[in-house]
Protein backbone atom coordinates (compact mmCIF):
# COMPACT_ATOMS: atom_id res chain seq x y z
CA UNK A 1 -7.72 20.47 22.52
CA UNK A 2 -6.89 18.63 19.62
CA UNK A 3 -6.39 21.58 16.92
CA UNK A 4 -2.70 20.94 16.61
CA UNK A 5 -2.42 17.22 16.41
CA UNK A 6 -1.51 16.70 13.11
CA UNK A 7 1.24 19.55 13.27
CA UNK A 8 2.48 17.17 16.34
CA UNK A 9 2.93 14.25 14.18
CA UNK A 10 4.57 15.88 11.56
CA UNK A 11 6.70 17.67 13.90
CA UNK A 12 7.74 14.85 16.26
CA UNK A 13 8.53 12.77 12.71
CA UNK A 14 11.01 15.77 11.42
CA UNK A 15 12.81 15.97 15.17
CA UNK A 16 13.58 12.31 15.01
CA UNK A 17 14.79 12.62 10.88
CA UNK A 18 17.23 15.36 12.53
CA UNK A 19 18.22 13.76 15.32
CA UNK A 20 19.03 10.70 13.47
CA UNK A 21 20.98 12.89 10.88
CA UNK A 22 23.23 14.06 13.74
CA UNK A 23 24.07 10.64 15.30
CA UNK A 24 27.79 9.29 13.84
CA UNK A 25 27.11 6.56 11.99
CA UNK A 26 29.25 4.03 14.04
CA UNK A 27 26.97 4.60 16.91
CA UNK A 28 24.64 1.89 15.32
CA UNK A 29 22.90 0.71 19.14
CA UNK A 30 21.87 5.08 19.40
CA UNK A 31 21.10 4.75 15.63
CA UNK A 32 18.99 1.78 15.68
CA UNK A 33 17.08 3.02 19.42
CA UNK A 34 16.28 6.21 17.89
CA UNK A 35 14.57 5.30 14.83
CA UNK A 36 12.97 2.91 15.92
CA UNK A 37 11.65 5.34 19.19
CA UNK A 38 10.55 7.38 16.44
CA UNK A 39 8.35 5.38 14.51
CA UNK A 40 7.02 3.66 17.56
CA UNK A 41 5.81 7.17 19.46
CA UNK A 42 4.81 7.89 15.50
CA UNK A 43 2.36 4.90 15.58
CA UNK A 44 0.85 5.64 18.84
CA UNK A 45 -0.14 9.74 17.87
CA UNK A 46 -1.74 8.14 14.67
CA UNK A 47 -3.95 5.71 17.19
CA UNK A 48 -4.41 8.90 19.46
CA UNK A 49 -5.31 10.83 16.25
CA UNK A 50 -7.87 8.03 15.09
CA UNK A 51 -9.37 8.41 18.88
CA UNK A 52 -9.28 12.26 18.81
CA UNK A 53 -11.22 12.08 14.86
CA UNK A 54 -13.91 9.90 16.05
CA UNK A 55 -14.23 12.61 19.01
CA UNK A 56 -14.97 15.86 16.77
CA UNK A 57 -16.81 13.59 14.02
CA UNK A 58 -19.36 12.91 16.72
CA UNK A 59 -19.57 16.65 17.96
CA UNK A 60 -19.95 17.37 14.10
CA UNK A 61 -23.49 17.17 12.71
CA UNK A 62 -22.50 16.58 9.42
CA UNK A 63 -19.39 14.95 9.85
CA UNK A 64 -18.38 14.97 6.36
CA UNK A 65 -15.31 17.25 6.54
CA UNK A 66 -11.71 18.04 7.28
CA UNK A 67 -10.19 17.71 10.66
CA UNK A 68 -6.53 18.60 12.32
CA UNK A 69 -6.66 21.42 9.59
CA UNK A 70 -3.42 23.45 9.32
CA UNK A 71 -4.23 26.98 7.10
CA UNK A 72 -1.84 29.40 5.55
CA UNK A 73 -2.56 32.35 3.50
CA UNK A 74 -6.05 31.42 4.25
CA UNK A 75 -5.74 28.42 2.61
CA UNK A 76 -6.48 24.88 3.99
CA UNK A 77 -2.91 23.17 3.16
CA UNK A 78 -3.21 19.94 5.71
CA UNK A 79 -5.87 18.20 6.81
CA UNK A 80 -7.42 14.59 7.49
CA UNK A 81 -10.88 12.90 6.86
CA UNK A 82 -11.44 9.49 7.53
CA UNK A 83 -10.29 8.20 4.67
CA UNK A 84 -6.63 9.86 5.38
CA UNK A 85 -6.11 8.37 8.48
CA UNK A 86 -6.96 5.24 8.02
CA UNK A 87 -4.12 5.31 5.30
CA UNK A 88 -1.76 7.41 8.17
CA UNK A 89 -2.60 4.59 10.80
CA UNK A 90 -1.33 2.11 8.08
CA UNK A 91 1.68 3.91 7.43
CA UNK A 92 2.65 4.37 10.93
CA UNK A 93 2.03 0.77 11.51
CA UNK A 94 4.22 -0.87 8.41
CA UNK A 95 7.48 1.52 9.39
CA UNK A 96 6.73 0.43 13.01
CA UNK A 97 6.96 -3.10 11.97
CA UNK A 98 10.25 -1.89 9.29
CA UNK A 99 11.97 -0.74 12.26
CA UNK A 100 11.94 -3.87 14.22
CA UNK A 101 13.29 -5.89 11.61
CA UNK A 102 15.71 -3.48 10.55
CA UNK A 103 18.08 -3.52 13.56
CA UNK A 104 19.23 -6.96 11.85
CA UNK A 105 21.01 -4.94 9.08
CA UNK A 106 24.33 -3.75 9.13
CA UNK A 107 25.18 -2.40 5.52
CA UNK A 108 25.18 1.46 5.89
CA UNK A 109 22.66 1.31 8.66
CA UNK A 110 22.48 5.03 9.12
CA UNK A 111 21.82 5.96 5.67
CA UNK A 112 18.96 3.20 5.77
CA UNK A 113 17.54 4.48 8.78
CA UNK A 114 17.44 8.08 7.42
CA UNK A 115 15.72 6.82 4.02
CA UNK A 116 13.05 4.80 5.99
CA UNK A 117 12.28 8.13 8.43
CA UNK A 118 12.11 10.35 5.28
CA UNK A 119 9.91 7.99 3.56
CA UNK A 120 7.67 7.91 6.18
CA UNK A 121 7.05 11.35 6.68
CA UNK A 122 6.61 11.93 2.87
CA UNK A 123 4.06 9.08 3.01
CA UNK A 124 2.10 10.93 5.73
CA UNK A 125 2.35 14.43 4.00
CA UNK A 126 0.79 12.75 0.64
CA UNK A 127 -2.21 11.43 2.75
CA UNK A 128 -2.46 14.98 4.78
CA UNK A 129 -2.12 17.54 2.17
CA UNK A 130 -4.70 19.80 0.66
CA UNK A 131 -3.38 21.06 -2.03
CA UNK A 132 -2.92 19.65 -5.60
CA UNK A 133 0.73 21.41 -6.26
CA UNK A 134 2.17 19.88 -3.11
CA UNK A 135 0.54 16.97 -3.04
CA UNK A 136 2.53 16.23 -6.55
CA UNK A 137 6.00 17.50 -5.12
CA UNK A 138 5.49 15.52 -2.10
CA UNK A 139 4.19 12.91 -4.40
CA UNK A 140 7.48 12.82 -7.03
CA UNK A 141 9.80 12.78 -4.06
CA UNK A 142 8.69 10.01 -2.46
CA UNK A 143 10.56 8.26 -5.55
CA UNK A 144 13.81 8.88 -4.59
CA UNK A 145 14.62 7.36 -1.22
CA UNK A 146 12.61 3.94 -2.36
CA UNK A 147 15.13 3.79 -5.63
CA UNK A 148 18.08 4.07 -3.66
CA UNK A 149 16.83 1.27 -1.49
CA UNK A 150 16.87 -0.63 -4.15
CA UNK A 151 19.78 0.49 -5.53
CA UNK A 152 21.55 0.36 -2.52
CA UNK A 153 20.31 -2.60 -0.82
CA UNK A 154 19.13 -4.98 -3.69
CA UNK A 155 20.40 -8.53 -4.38
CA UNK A 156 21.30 -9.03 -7.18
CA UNK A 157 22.65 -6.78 -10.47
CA UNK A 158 19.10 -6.52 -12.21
CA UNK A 159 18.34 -3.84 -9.03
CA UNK A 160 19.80 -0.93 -11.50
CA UNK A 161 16.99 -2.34 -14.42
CA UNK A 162 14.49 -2.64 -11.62
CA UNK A 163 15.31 0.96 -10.50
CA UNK A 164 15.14 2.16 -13.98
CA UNK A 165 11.42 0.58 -13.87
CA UNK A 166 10.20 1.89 -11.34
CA UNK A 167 11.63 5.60 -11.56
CA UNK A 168 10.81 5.77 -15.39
CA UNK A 169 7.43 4.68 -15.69
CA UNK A 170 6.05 6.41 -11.99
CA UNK A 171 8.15 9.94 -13.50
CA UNK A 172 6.05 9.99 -16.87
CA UNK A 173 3.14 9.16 -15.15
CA UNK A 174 3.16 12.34 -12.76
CA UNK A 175 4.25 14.40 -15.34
CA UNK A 176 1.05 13.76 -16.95
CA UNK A 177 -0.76 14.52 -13.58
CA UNK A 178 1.55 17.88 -12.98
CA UNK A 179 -0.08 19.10 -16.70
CA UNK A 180 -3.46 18.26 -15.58
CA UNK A 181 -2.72 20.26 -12.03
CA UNK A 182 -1.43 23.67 -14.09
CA UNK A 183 -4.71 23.07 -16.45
CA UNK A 184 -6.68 23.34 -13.17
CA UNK A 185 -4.71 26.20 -12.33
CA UNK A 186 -5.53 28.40 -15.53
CA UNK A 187 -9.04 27.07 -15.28
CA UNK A 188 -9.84 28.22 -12.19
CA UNK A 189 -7.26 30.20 -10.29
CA UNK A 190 -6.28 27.60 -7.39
CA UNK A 191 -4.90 24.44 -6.80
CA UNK A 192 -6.33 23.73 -3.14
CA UNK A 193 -8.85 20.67 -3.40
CA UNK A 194 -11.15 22.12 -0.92
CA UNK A 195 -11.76 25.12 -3.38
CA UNK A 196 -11.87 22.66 -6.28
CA UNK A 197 -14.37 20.64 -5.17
CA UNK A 198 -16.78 23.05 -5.25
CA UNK A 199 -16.15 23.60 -8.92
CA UNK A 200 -16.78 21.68 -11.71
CA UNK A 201 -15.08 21.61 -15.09
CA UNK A 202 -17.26 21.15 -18.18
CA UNK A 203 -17.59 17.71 -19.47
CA UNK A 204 -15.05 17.85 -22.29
CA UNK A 205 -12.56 19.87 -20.07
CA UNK A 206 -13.06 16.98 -17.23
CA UNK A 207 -12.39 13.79 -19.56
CA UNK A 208 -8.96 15.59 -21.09
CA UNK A 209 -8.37 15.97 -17.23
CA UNK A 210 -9.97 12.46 -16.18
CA UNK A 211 -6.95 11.34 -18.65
CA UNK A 212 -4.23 12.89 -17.42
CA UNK A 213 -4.93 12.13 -13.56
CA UNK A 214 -5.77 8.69 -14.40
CA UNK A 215 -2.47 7.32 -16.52
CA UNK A 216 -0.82 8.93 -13.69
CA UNK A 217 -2.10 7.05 -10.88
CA UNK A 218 -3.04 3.36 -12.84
CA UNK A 219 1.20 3.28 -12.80
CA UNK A 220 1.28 3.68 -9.31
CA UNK A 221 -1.65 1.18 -8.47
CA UNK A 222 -0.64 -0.44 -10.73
CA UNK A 223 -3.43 -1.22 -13.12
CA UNK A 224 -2.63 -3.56 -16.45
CA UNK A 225 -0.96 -2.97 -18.68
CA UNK A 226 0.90 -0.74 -16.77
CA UNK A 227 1.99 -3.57 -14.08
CA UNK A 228 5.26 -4.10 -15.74
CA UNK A 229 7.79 -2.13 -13.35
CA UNK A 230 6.34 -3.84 -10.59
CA UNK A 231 7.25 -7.76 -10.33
CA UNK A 232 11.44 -6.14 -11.29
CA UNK A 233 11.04 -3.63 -8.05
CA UNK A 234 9.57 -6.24 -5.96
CA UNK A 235 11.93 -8.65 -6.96
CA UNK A 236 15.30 -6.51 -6.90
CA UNK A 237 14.36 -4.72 -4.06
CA UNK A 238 15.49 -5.61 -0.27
CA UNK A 239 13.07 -7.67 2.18
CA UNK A 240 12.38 -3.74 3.90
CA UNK A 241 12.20 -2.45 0.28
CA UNK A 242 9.57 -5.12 -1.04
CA UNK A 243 7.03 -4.34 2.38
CA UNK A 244 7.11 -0.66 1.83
CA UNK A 245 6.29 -1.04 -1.85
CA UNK A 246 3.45 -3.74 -1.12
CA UNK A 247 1.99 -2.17 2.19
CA UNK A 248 2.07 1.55 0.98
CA UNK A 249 4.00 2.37 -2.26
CA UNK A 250 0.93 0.66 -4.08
CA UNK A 251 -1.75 2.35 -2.33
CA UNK A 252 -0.49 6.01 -3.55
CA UNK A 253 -2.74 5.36 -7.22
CA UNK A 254 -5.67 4.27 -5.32
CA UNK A 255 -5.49 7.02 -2.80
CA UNK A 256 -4.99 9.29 -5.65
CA UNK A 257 -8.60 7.86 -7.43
CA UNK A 258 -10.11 8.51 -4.23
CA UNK A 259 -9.04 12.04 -3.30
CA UNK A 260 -8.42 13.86 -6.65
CA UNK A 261 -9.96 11.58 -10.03
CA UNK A 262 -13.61 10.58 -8.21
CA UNK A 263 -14.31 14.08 -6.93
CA UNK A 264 -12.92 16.12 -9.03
CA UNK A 265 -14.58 14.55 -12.75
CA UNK A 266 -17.35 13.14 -11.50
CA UNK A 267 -19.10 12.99 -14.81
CA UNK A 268 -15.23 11.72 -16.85
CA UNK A 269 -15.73 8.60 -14.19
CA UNK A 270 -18.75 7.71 -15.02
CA UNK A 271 -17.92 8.00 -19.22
CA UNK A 272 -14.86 6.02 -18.69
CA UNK A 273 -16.48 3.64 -15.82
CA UNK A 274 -17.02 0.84 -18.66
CA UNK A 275 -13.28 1.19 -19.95
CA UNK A 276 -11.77 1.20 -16.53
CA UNK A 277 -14.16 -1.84 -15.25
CA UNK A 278 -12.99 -3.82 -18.02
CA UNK A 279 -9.12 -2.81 -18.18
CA UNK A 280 -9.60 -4.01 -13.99
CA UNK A 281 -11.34 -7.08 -15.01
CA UNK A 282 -8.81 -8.17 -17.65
CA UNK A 283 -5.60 -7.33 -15.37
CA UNK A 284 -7.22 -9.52 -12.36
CA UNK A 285 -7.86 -12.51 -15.09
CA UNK A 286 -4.59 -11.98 -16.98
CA UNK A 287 -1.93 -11.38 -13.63
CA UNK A 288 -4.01 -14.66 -12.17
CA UNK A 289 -2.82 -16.65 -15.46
CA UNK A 290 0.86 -15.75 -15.34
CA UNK A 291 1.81 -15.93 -12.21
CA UNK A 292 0.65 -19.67 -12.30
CA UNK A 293 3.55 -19.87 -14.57
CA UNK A 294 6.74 -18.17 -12.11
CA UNK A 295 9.17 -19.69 -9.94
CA UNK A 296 10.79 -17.05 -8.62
CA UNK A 297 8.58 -16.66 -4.86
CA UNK A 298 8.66 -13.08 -4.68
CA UNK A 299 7.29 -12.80 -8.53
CA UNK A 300 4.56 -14.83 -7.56
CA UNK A 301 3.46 -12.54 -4.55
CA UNK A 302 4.06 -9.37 -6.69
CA UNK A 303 1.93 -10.58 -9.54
CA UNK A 304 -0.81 -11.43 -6.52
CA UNK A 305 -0.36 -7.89 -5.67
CA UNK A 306 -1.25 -7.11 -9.17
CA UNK A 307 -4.02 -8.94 -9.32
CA UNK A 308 -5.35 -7.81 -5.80
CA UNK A 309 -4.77 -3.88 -6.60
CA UNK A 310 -6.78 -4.44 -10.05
CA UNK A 311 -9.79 -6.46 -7.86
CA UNK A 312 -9.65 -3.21 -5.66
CA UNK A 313 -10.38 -0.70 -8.95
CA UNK A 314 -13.33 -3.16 -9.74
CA UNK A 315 -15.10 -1.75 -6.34
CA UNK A 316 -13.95 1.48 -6.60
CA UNK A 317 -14.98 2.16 -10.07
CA UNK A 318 -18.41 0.40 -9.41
CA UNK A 319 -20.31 3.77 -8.14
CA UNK A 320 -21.50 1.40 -5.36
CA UNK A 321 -21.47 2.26 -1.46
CA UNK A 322 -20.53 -1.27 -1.30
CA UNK A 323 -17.71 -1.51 -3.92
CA UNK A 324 -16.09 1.56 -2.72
CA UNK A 325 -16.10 0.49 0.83
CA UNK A 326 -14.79 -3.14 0.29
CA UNK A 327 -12.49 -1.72 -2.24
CA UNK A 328 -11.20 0.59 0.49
CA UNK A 329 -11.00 -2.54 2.98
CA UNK A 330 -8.93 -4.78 0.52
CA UNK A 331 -6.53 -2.02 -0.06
CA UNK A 332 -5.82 -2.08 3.44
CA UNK A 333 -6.19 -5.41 4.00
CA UNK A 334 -3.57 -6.18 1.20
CA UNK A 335 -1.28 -3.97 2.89
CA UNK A 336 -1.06 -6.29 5.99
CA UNK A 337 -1.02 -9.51 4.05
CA UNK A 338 0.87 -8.92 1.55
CA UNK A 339 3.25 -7.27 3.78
CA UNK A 340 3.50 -10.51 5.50
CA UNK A 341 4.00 -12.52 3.03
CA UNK A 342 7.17 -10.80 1.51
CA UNK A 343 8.76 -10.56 4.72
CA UNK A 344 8.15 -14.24 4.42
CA UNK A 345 9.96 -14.76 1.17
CA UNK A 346 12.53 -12.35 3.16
CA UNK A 347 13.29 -15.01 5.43
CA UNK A 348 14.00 -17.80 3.58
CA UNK A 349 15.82 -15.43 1.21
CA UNK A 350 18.15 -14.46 4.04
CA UNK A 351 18.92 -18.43 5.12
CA UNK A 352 19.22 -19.77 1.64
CA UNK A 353 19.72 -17.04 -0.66
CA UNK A 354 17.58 -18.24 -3.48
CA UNK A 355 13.94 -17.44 -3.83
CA UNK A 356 13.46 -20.65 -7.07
CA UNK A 357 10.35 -22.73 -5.35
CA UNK A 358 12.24 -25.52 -7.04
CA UNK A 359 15.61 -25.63 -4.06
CA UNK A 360 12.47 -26.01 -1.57
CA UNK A 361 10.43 -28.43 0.26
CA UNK A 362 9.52 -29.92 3.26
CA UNK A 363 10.37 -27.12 5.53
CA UNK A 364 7.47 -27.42 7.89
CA UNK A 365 8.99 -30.00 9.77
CA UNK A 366 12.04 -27.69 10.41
CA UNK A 367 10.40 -24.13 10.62
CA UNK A 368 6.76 -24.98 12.37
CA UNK A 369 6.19 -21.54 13.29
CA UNK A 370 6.95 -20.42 10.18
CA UNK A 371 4.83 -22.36 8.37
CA UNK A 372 2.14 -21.68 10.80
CA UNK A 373 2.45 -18.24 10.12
CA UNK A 374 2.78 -18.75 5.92
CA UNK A 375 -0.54 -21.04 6.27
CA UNK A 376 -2.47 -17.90 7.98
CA UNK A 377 -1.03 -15.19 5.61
CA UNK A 378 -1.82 -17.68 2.52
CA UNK A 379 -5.22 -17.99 3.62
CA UNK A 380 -5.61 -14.43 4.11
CA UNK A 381 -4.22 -13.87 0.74
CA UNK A 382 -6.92 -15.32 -0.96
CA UNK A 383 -9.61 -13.85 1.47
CA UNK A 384 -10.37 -17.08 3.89
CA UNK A 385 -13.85 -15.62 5.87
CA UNK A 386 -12.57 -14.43 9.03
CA UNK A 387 -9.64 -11.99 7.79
CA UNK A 388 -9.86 -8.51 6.63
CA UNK A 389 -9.27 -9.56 3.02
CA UNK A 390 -12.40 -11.69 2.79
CA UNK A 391 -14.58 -8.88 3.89
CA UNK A 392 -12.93 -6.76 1.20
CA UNK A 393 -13.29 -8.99 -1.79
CA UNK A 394 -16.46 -10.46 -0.93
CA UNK A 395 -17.79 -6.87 -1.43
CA UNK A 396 -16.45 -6.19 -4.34
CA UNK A 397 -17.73 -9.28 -6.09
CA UNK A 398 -21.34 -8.35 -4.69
CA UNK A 399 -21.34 -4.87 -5.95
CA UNK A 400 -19.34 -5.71 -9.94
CA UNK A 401 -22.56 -8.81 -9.63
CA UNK A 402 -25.19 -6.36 -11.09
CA UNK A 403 -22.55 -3.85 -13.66
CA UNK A 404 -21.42 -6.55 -16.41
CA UNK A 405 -21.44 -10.27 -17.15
CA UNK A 406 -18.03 -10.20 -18.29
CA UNK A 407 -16.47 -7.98 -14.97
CA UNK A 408 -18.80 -10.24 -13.11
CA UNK A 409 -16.74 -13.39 -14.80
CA UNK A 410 -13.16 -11.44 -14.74
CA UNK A 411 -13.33 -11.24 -10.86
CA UNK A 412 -14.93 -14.60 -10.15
CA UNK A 413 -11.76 -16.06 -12.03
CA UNK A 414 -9.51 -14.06 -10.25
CA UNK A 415 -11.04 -15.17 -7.02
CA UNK A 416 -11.04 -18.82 -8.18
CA UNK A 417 -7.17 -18.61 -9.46
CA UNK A 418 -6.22 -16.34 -5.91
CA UNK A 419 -7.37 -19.99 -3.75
CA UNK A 420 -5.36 -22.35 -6.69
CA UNK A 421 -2.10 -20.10 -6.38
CA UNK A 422 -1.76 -19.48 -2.74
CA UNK A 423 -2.54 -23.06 -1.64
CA UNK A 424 0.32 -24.39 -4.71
CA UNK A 425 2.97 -21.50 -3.55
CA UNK A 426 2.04 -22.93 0.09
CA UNK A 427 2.23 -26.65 -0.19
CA UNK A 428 5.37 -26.30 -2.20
CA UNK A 429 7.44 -24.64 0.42
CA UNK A 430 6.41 -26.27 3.33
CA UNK A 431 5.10 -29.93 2.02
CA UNK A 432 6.93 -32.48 0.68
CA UNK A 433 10.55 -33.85 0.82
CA UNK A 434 13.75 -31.68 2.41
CA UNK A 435 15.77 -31.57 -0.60
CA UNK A 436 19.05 -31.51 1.48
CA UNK A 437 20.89 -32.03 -2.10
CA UNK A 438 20.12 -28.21 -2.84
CA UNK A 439 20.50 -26.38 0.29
CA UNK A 440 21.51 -26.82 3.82
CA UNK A 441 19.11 -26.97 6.48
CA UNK A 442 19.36 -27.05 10.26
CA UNK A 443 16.95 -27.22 13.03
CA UNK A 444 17.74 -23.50 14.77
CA UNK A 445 16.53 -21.75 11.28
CA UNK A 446 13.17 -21.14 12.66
CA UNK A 447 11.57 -17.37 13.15
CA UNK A 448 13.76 -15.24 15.36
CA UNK A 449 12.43 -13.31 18.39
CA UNK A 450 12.25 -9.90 16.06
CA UNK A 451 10.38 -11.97 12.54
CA UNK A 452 8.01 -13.69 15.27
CA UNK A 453 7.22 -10.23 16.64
CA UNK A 454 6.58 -8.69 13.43
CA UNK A 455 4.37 -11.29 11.91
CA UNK A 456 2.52 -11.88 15.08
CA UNK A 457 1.48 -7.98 14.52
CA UNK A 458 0.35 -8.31 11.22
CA UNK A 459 -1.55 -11.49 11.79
CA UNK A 460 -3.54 -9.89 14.90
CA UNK A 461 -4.43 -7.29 12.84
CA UNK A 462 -5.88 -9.17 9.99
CA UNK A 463 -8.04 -11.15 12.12
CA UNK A 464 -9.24 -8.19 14.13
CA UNK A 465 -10.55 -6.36 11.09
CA UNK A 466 -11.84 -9.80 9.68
CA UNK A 467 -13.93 -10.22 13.15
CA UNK A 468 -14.33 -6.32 14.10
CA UNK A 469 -14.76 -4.54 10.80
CA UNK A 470 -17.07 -1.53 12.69
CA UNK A 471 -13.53 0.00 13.45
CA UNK A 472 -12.63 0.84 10.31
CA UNK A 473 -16.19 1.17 8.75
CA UNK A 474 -16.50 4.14 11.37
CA UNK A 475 -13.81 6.17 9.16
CA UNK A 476 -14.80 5.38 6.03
CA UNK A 477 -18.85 5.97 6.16
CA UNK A 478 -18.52 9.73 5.25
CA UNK A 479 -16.16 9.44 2.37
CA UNK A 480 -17.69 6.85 1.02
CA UNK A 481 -20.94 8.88 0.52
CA UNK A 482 -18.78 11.76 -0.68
CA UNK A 483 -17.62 9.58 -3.46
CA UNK A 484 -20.47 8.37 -5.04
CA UNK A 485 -21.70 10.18 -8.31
């Protein structure tokens, strides 16, 4: 009954990427209906595909493997656990939410629409496949329709530096992964992960391997000091570009750790668990510190990012049921808020055009949904008890409690600084005077119909998984247990 549910997905995803392809460009209402048709009947398989897992995982009596599994050559080459979908539904929901806000845009719509459909189905072939070789072409291509976004559809002249960034440091990274995958190769014959996980390299072979996955996939997270490309894309890169890279872009080096680095060189993680701990604990303290000191708005949320993704390695390198599951929470969790939040800075962006926290103030008595919606996503930032990222964060700080004094220090700081920068990027914006001397204001600048929507979505969300966390604990029990050494 539900053998061929994945295929669907993927299948459904490619017939609206070629239907979109064949629709003349200045038919922008057929343009804009099917996209967004796509990614909304895209969003709803993944929920039937989350209702259909938890179906066979209950028939299963150890309910510790692969589902939806597509095999050629008798070879596994796609397949889900629970930790896959739970990054699918994610996916599915962020380009759902994309393509409600992107009917707005006008510049080279078609083009747009066609990057954000291929992205999307690259994103869900990364999280699917079980292979190593095409999880790293699958993996490298996913590059190239985010840099033209921001190419294409960046502000301001320092996109082409930005793109640099981001293409530059992400290439040399997976060319050091794509060294370690032929290594496996030689070593033992295959490249599928279902085969390697049964074999292990020795110790020495595993930490030259441990090395090469790892550099790869700490510039995608990314881990410091390799944060640097990050704060340019974020802030170069279109409102559409900034939520892709913050929702899912980021979570490709932690869903890398978890599929390939933990399972793979078991006996590498725990030799390098000390370095990695304290390389997490020092980016949380040290992206904290200087983001106290920006006032560009989007800098400050992508240097939160950075300090959330390096919080999440602290769990996930802790060897800790606990760690490892609120690890895998905040990574979602960030995905949602963080999300949110940039889609916030899009909208004043797209009123004012100026991001400086200096040219505002005040605008809560103009924009009072708005800043209703900035207080909730503020206060979810910094993991208020009640949303998704408190749950997260909370158990990471329990399980890094017992590992080290000094991680123990590192990520009460960076929970401390999280409360002091959210509330000062908060009250800035929306307390204070309306400095009418800078910018003009009006009192119809409020959300529209299609930012309310949006932002209404993410916000239900984040308080559902802070209230209801069983739903997503369901997925995640299994691979949890897989992962620990």
């Amino acid at each position: 009954m539900f053998e061929n549910s994945l295929i669907i997905l993927f299948l459904w995803m490619l017939f609206g990427l070629v239907f979109v392809l064949l629709i003349p460009y200045k038919y922008t209402g057929l343009l804009k209906f099917s996209s967004f048709s796509t990614a909304l009947v895209t969003f709803v398989w993944s929920l039937w595909l989350v209702k259909s897992f938890l179906v066979l995982q209950s028939q299963d009596p150890w309910g510790a493997g692969f589902y939806f599994v597509y095999t050629k050559f008798d070879l596994p080459l796609l397949g889900i656990d629970g930790l896959s979908l739970l990054f699918i539904v994610l996916t599915t929901f962020i380009f759902f939410c994309t393509f409600l806000i992107v009917w707005r845009i006008t510049k080279r719509l078609k083009l747009l629409v066609v990057l954000l459909l291929m992205l999307e189905l690259l994103l869900l072939l990364v999280f699917s496949v079980l292979d190593l070789f095409l999880f790293y072409i699958v993996f490298e291509i996913i590059l190239l329709p985010m840099v033209l976004i921001i190419l294409l559809w960046g502000s301001r002249a320092r996109k082409i530096k930005a793109s640099y960034y981001f293409f530059l440091y992400t290439l040399f990274g997976s060319l050091l992964m794509l060294v370690g995958i032929i290594f496996l190769y030689f070593e033992f014959g295959t490249t599928n992960l279902a085969l390697l996980s049964c074999l292990l390299a020795s110790d020495q072979k595993q930490v030259l391997l441990w090395m090469l996955f790892f550099f790869s996939f700490a510039i995608k997270v990314p881990m410091f000091p390799f944060h640097i490309w990050l704060p340019e894309a974020h802030v170069e890169a279109p409102t559409i570009g900034s939520v892709l890279l913050a929702g899912l872009l980021l979570k490709l080096g932690g869903y890398g750790f978890l599929r390939i680095l933990l399972p793979l060189f078991p006996s590498a993680t725990l030799y390098f668990q000390p370095f990695v701990l304290t390389l997490s604990g020092l980016g949380v303290v040290y992206s904290s510190l200087i983001l106290l000191r920006q006032i560009d708005i989007k800098k400050i949320i992508a240097y939160s990012s950075v300090a959330h993704m390096n919080f999440a390695m602290l769990g996930l390198f802790s060897n800790t049921y606990l760690g490892i599951h609120g690890s895998l929470y905040l990574l979602v969790s960030h995905g949602f808020s963080s999300s949110a939040l940039f889609l916030l800075a899009g909208v004043l962006y797209e009123r004012h055009h100026t991001r400086l926290i200096s040219y505002y103030g005040g605008l809560i008595q103009l924009m009072p949904l708005y800043g209703t919606f900035f207080f909730l996503f503020t206060i979810a930032n910094f993991g208020f008890p009640g949303t998704s990222n408190f749950l997260g964060e909370f158990s990471i700080f329990l399980a890094v409690a017992n590992k080290s004094f000094f991680v123990f220090f590192c990520a009460g700081i960076g929970m401390f600084f999280s409360v002091i920068y959210s509330i000062l990027l908060f009250n800035r914006i929306l307390y204070g005077e309306l400095k009418f001397y800078f910018l003009s204001f009006s009192f119809n600048q409020d959300l529209n119909k299609e930012e309310f929507i949006v932002l209404l979505l993410f916000a239900i969300v984040l308080v559902y998984f802070g209230i209801a966390p069983i739903s997503i604990l369901k997925l995640l029990t299994y691979p949890t247990v897989n992962l620990l050494i």
